[in-house]
Protein backbone atom coordinates (compact mmCIF):
# COMPACT_ATOMS: atom_id res chain seq x y z
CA UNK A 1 -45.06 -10.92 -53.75
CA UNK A 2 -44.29 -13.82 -55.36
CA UNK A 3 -44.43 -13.37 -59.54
CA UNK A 4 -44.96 -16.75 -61.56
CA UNK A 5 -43.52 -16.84 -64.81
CA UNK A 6 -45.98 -17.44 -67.72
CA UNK A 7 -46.46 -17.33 -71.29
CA UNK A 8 -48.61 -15.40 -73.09
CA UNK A 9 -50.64 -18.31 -74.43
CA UNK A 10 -50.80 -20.07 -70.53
CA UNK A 11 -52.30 -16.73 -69.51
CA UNK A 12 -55.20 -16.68 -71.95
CA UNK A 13 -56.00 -20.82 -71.10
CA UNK A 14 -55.89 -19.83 -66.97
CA UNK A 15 -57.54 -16.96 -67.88
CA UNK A 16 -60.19 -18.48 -69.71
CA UNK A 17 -60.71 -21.24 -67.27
CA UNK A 18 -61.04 -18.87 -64.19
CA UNK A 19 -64.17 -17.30 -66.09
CA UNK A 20 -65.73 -20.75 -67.37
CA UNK A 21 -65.35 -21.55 -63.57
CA UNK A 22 -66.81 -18.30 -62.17
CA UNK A 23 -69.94 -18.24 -65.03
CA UNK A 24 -70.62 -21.80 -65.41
CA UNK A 25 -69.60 -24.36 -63.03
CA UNK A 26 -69.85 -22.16 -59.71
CA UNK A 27 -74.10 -21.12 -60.76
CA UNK A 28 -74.69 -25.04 -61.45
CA UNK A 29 -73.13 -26.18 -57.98
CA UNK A 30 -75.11 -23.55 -56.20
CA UNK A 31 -78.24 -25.32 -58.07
CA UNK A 32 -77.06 -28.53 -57.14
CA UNK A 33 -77.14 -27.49 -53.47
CA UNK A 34 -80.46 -26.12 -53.82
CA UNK A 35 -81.96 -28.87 -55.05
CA UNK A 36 -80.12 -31.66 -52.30
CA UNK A 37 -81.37 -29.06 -49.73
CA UNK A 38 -84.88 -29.22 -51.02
CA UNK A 39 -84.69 -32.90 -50.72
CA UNK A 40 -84.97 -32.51 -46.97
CA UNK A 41 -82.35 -34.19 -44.10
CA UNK A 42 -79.24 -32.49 -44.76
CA UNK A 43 -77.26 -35.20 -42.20
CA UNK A 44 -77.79 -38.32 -44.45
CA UNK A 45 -78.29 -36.41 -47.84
CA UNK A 46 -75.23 -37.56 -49.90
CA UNK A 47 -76.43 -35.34 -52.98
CA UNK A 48 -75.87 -32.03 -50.12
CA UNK A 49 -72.46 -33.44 -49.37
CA UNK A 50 -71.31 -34.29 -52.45
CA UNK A 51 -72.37 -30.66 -53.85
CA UNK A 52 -70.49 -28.79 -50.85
CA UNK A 53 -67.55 -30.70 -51.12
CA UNK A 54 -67.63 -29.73 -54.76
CA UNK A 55 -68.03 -26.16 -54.18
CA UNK A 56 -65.06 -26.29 -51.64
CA UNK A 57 -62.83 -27.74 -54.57
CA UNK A 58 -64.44 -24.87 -56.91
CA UNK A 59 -63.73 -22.01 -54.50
CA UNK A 60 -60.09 -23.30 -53.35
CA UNK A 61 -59.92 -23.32 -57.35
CA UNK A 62 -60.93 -20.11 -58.01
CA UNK A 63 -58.87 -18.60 -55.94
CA UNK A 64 -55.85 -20.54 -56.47
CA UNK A 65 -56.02 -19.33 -60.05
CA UNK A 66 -56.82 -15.70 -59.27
CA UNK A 67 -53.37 -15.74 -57.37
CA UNK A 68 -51.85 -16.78 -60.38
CA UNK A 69 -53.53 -14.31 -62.83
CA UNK A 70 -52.65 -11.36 -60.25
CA UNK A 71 -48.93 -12.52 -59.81
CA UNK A 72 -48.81 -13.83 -63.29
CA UNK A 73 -45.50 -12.47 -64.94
CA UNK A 74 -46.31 -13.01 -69.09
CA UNK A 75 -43.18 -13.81 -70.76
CA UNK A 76 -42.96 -13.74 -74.30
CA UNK A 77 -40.85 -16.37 -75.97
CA UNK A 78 -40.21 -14.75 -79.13
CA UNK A 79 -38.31 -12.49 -76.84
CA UNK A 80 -35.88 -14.56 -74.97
CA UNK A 81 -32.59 -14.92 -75.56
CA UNK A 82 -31.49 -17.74 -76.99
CA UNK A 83 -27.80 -17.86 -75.48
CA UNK A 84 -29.51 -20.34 -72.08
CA UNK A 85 -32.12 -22.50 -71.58
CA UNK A 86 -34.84 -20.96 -69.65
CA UNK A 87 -38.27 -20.87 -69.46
CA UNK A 88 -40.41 -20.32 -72.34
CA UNK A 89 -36.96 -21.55 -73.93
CA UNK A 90 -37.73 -24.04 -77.18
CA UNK A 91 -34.99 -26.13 -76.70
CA UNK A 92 -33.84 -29.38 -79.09
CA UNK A 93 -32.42 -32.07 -77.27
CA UNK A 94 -30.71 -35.45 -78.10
CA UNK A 95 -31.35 -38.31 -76.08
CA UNK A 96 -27.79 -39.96 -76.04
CA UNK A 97 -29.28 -43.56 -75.08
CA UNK A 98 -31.47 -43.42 -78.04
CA UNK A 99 -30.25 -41.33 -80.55
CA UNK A 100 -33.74 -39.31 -80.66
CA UNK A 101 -33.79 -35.75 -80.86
CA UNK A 102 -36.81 -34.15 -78.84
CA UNK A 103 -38.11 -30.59 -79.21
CA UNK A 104 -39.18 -29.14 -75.85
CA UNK A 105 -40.89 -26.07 -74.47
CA UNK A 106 -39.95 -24.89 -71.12
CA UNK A 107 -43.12 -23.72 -69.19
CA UNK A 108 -45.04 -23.11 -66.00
CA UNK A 109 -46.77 -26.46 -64.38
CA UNK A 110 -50.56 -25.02 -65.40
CA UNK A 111 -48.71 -25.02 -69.26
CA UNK A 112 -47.15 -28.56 -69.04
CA UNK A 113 -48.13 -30.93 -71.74
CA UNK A 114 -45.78 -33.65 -72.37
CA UNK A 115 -47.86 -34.27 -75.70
CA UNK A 116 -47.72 -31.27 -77.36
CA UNK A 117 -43.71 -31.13 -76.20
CA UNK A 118 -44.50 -28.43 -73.24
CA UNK A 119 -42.40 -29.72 -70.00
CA UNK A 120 -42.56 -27.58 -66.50
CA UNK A 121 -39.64 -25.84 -65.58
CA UNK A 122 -39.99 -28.11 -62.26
CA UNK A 123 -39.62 -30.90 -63.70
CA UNK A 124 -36.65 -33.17 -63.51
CA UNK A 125 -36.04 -32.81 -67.37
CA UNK A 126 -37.20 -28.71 -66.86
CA UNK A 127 -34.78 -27.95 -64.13
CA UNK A 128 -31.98 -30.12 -65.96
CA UNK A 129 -32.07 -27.79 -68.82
CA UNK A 130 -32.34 -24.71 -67.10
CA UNK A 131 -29.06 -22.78 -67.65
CA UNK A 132 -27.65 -25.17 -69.58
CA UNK A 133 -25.93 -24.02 -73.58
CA UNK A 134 -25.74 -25.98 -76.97
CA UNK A 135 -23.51 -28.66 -76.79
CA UNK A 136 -24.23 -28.65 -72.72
CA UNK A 137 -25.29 -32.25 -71.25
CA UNK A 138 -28.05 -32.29 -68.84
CA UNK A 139 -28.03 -35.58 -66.44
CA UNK A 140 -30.94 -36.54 -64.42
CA UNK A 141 -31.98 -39.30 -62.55
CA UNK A 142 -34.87 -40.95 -63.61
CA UNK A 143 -36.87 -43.65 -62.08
CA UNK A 144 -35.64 -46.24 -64.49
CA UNK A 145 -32.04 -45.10 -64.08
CA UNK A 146 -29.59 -42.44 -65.68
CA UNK A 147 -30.34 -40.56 -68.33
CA UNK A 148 -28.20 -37.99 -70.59
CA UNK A 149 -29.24 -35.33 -72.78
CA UNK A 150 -27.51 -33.20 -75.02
CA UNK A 151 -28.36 -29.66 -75.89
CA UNK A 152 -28.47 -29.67 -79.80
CA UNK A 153 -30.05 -26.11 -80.38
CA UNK A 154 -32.16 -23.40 -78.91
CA UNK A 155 -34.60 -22.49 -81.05
């Protein structure tokens, strides 16, 4: 089986989700298809469709996350080395056409958060860093060109 690296804070959040979804949102679509089916003509009742198709999204939903809980790996990033980037990695990078210096957070794609400095390991920045050291460069090609980071620290 296939085990999906995640943090122990990304756990709780999917975690926490999965149950909002199970307890709150899945009871009020099965209302919501009451109801349209009360309303008669299931063929031309856009209320009926509308509430199936949402329940299909719900249920692919659920489960999607319930193979991520059960194959979840928790990683703890107070306990990885800090020799390599690699996820759950806080890494403190140099942008060598601006001169900025950007923390990151390497994490899963359910964790990514550009805002609060949490990129996915699959992203083009994520998988640039992977592996790399301090003083390392990591190129990638973004869609407005070229760009070139530097590896300042591992935090």
């Amino acid at each position: 089986m296939e085990q999906i690296p995640i943090t122990k804070q990304g756990y709780a959040v999917l975690k926490k989700e999965l149950e909002r979804l199970k307890t709150i949102e899945r009871p009020e679509n099965i209302k919501a298809i009451e109801v349209a089916r009360a309303h008669g003509d299931l063929s031309e009742n856009a209320e009926y469709h509308a509430a199936k198709e949402r329940q299909s999204f719900l249920e692919g939903r659920i489960g999607e996350m319930g193979y991520k809980l059960g194959n979840a790996r928790i990683i703890d990033p107070a306990t990885v080395p800090k020799d390599t980037v690699r996820f759950a990695s806080k890494v403190l990078v140099e942008n060598l056409d601006s001169q900025e210096e950007i923390e990151y957070m390497i994490v899963g794609a359910d964790e990514a958060d550009i805002k609060k400095g949490k990129i996915s390991v699959s992203s083009p920045l994520g998988s640039a860093l992977i592996g790399k050291q301090p003083g390392d460069e990591a190129i990638l090609q973004a869609p407005g060109g070229k760009r070139v980071y530097e590896i300042i620290d591992i935090l």
